[in-house]
Protein backbone atom coordinates (compact mmCIF):
# COMPACT_ATOMS: atom_id res chain seq x y z
CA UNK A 1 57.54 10.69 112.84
CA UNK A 2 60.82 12.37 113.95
CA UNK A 3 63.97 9.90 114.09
CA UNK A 4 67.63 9.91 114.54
CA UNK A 5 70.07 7.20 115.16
CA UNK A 6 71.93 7.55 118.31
CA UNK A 7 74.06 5.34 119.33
CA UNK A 8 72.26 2.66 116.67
CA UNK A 9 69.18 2.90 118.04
CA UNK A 10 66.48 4.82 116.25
CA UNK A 11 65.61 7.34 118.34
CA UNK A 12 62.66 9.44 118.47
CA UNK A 13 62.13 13.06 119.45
CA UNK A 14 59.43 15.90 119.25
CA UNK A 15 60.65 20.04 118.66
CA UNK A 16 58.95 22.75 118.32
CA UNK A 17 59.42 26.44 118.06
CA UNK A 18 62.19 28.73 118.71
CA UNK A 19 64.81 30.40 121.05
CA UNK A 20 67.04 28.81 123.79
CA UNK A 21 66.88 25.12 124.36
CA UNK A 22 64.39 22.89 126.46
CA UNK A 23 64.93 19.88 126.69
CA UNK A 24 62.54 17.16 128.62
CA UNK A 25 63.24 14.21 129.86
CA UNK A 26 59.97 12.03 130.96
CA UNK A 27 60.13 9.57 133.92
CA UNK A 28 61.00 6.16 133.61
CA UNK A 29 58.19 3.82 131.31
CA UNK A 30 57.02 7.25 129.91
CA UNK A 31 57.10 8.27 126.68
CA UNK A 32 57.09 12.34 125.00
CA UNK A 33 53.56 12.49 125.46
CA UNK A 34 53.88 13.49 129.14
CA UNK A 35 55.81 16.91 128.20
CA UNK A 36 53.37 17.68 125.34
CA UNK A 37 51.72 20.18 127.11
CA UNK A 38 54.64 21.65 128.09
CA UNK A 39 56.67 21.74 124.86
CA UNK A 40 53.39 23.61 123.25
CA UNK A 41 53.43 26.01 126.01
CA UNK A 42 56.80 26.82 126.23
CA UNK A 43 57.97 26.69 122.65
CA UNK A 44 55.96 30.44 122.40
CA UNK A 45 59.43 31.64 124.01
CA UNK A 46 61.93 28.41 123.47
CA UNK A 47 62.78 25.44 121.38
CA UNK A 48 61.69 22.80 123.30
CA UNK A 49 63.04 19.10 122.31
CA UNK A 50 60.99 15.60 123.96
CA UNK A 51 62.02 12.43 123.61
CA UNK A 52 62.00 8.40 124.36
CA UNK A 53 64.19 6.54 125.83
CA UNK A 54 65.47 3.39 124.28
CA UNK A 55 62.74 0.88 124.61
CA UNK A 56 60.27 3.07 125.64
CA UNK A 57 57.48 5.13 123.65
CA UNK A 58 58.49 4.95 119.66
CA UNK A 59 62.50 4.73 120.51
CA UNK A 60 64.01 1.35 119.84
CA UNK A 61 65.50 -1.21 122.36
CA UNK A 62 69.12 -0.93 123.31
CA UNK A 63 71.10 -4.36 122.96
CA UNK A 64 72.41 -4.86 126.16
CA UNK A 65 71.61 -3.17 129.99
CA UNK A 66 72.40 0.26 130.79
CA UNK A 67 73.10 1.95 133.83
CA UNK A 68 72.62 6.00 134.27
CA UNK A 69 76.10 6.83 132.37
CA UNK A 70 74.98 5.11 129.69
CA UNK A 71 71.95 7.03 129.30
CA UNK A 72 73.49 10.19 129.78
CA UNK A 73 76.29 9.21 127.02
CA UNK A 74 72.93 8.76 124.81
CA UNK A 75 71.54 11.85 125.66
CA UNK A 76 75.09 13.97 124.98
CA UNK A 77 74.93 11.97 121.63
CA UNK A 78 71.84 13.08 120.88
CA UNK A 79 71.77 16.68 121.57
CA UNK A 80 75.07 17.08 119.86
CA UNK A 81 73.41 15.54 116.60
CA UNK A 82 70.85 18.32 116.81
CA UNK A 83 73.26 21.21 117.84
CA UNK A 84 71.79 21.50 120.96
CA UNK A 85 74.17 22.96 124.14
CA UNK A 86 73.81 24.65 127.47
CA UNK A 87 70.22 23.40 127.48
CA UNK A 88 67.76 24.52 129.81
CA UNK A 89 66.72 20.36 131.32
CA UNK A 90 63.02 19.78 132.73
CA UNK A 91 63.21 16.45 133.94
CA UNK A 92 60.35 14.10 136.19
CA UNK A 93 61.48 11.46 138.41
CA UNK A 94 64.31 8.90 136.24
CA UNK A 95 64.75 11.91 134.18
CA UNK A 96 66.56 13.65 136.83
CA UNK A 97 68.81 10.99 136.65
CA UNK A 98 70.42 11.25 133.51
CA UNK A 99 70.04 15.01 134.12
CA UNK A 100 71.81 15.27 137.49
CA UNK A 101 74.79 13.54 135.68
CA UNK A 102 74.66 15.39 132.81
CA UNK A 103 75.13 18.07 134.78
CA UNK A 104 78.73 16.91 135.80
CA UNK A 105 79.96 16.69 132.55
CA UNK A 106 78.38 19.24 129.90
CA UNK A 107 77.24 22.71 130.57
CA UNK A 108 73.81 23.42 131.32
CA UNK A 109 71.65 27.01 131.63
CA UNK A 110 68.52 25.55 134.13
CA UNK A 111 67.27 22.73 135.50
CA UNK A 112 63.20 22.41 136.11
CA UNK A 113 62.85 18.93 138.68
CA UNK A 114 59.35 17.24 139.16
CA UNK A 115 59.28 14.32 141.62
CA UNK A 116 62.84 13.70 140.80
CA UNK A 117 64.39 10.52 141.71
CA UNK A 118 68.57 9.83 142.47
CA UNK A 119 68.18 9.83 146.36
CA UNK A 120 68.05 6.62 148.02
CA UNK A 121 65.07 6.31 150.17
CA UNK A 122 64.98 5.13 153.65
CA UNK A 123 64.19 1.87 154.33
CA UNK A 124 61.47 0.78 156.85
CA UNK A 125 61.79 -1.97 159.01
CA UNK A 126 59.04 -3.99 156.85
CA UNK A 127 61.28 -3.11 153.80
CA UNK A 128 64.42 -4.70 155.10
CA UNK A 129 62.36 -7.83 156.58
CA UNK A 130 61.67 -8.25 153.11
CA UNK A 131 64.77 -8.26 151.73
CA UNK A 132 66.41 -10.16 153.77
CA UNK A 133 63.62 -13.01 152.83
CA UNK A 134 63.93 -12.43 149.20
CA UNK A 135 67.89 -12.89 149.14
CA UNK A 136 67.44 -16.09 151.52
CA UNK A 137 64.80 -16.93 149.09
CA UNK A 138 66.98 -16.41 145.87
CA UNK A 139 69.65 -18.48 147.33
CA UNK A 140 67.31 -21.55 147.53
CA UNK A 141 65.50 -21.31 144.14
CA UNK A 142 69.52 -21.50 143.04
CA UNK A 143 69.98 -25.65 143.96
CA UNK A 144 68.91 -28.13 141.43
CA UNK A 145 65.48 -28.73 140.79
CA UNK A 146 64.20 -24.66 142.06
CA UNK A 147 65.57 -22.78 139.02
CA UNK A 148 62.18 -23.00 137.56
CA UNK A 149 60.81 -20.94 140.51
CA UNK A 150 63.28 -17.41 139.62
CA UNK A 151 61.12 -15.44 137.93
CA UNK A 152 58.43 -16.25 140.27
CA UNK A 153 60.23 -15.10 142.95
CA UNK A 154 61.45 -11.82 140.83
CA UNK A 155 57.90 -10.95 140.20
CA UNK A 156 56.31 -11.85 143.64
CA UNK A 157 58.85 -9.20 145.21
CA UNK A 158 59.47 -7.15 142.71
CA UNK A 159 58.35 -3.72 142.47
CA UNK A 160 55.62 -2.79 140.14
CA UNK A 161 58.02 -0.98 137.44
CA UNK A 162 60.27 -3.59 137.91
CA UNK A 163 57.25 -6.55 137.18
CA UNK A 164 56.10 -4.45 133.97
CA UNK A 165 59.59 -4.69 132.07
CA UNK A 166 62.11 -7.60 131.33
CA UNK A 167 65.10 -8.70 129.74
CA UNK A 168 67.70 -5.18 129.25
CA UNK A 169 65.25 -2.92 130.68
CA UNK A 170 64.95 -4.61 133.86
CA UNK A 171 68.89 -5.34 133.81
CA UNK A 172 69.06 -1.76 133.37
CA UNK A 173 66.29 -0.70 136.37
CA UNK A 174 68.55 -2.59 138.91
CA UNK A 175 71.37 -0.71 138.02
CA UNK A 176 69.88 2.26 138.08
CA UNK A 177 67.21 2.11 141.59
CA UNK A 178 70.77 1.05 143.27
CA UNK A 179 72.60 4.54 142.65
CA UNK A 180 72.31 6.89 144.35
CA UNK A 181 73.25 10.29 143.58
CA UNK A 182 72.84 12.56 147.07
CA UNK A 183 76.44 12.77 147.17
CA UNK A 184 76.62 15.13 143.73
CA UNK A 185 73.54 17.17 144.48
CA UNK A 186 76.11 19.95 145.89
CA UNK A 187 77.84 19.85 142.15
CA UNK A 188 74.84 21.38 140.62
CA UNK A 189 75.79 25.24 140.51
CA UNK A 190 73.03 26.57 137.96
CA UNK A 191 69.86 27.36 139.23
CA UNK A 192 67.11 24.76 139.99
CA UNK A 193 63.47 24.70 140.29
CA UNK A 194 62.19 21.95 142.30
CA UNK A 195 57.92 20.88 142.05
CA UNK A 196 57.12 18.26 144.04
CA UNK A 197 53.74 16.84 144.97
CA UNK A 198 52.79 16.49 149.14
CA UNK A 199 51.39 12.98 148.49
CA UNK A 200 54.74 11.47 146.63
CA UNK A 201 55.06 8.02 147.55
CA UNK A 202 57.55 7.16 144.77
CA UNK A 203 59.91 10.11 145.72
CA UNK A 204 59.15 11.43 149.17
CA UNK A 205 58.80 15.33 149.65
CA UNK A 206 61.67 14.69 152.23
CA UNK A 207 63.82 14.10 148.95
CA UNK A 208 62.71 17.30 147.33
CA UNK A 209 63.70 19.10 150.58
CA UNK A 210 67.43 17.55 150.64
CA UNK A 211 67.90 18.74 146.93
CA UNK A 212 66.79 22.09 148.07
CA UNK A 213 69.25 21.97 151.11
CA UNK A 214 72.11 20.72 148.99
CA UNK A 215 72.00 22.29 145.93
CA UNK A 216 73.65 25.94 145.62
CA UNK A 217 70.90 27.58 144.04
CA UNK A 218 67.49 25.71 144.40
CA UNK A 219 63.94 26.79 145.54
CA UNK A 220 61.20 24.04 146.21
CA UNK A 221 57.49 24.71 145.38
CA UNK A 222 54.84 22.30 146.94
CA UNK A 223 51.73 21.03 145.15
CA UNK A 224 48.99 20.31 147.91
CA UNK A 225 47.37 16.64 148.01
CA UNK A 226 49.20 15.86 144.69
CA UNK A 227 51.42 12.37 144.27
CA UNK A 228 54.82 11.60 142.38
CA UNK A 229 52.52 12.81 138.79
CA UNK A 230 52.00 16.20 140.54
CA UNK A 231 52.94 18.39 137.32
CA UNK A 232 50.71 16.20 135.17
CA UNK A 233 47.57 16.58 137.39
CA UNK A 234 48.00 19.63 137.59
CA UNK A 235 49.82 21.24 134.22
CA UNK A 236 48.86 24.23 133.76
CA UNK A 237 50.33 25.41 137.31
CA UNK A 238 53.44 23.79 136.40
CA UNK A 239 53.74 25.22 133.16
CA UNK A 240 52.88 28.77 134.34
CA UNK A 241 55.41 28.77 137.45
CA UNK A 242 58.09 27.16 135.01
CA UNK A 243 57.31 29.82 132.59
CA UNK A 244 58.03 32.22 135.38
CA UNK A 245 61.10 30.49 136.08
CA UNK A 246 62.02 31.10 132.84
CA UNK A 247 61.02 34.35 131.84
CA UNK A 248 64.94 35.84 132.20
CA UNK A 249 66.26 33.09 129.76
CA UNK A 250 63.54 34.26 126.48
CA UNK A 251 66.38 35.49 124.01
CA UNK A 252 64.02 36.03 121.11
CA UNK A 253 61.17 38.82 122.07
């Protein structure tokens, strides 16, 4: 087992082989496991670095909530404690996240996105209905003698990644579903591969087209009757048109 302390938190991370830097960053909930097949394809060419959040997979628990500049303070922290810069990023849905604002602040080579979240989605009229019942709801399980009834309420409308965690990491989810990012897609400059599946429900194709429209230098490739886990159904087609993707950046043949 491969640990670091970052930020106090024991931190744990995969690497293998050699060259210019990958780094992955799994959705949110996931753990390194989901870019294993990756890592071992790509590290023939690059070193290729996976890891866990805090609280998720083999990573300790952060103290207190974080929103996305947190994470991407962790992440800088991290990669400077293993000499890693100008990384090449592959990142699936929450992943994105952290990478899209790394991006503003630390220089990258590449970035590889898979069903990546940041945009906020539209809102049906069902949706709103909803809401709008939920905060009149929330108000009323707030007078004396209805407090008991909160986390009832939480869970019944709730979504399901937002049911499955508690305490910091749903503090933190809150934070982070409410950002949204469209507004710094046009600050990404380096060029970006986008793989989305047709099926998404958790991060519509229509999201993967407005990163292609808005970024500088982005091209979006389409995986037929695949959802929001697109490059995991299907891995060995992501790994081979990411390898393409990458073929300029081997520095060690």
């Amino acid at each position: 087992m491969t640990m670091i302390q970052v930020k106090q938190i024991n931190t744990y991370y995969t690497q293998m082989g050699e060259g210019y830097d990958v780094v992955c960053l799994v959705g949110w909930g996931q753990d390194t496991r989901m870019f294993e097949p990756t890592q071992t394809y790509l590290s023939k060419h690059f070193r290729v670095t996976c890891v866990d959040y805090p609280g998720f997979g083999q990573t300790e628990l952060m103290k207190e909530a974080w929103s996305v500049d947190d994470y991407v303070s962790w992440l800088n922290d991290f990669l400077t404690q293993l000499n890693i810069s100008h990384p090449i990023i592959i990142a699936h849905s929450f992943g994105a996240r952290v990478a899209l604002k790394y991006n503003l602040l630390y220089p990258i080579r590449k970035l590889v996105f898979t069903g990546a979240a940041g945009i906020r989605p539209k809102r049906k009229l069902s949706t709103q209905i909803r809401i709008r019942v939920y905060k009149i709801l929330k108000r009323l399980v707030q007078l004396p003698g209805l407090s008991m009834f909160q986390e009832d309420l939480k869970k019944m409308f709730g979504s399901e990644d937002y049911r499955s965690i508690s305490g910091v990491l749903r503090d933190s989810f809150v934070r982070i579903v409410n950002e949204d990012l469209s507004g710094i897609l046009k600050e990404v400059k380096v060029p970006c591969l986008l793989i989305w599946g047709d099926k998404d429900d958790a991060t519509p194709l229509w999201m993967g087209k407005l990163m292609e429209k808005e970024m500088k230098d982005a091209g979006l490739v389409i995986f037929e009757n695949e959802g929001h886990y697109a490059y995991w159904n299907q891995i060995q087609r992501f790994n081979k048109i990411v390898d393409v993707f990458l073929e300029k950046d081997r520095n060690h043949e």
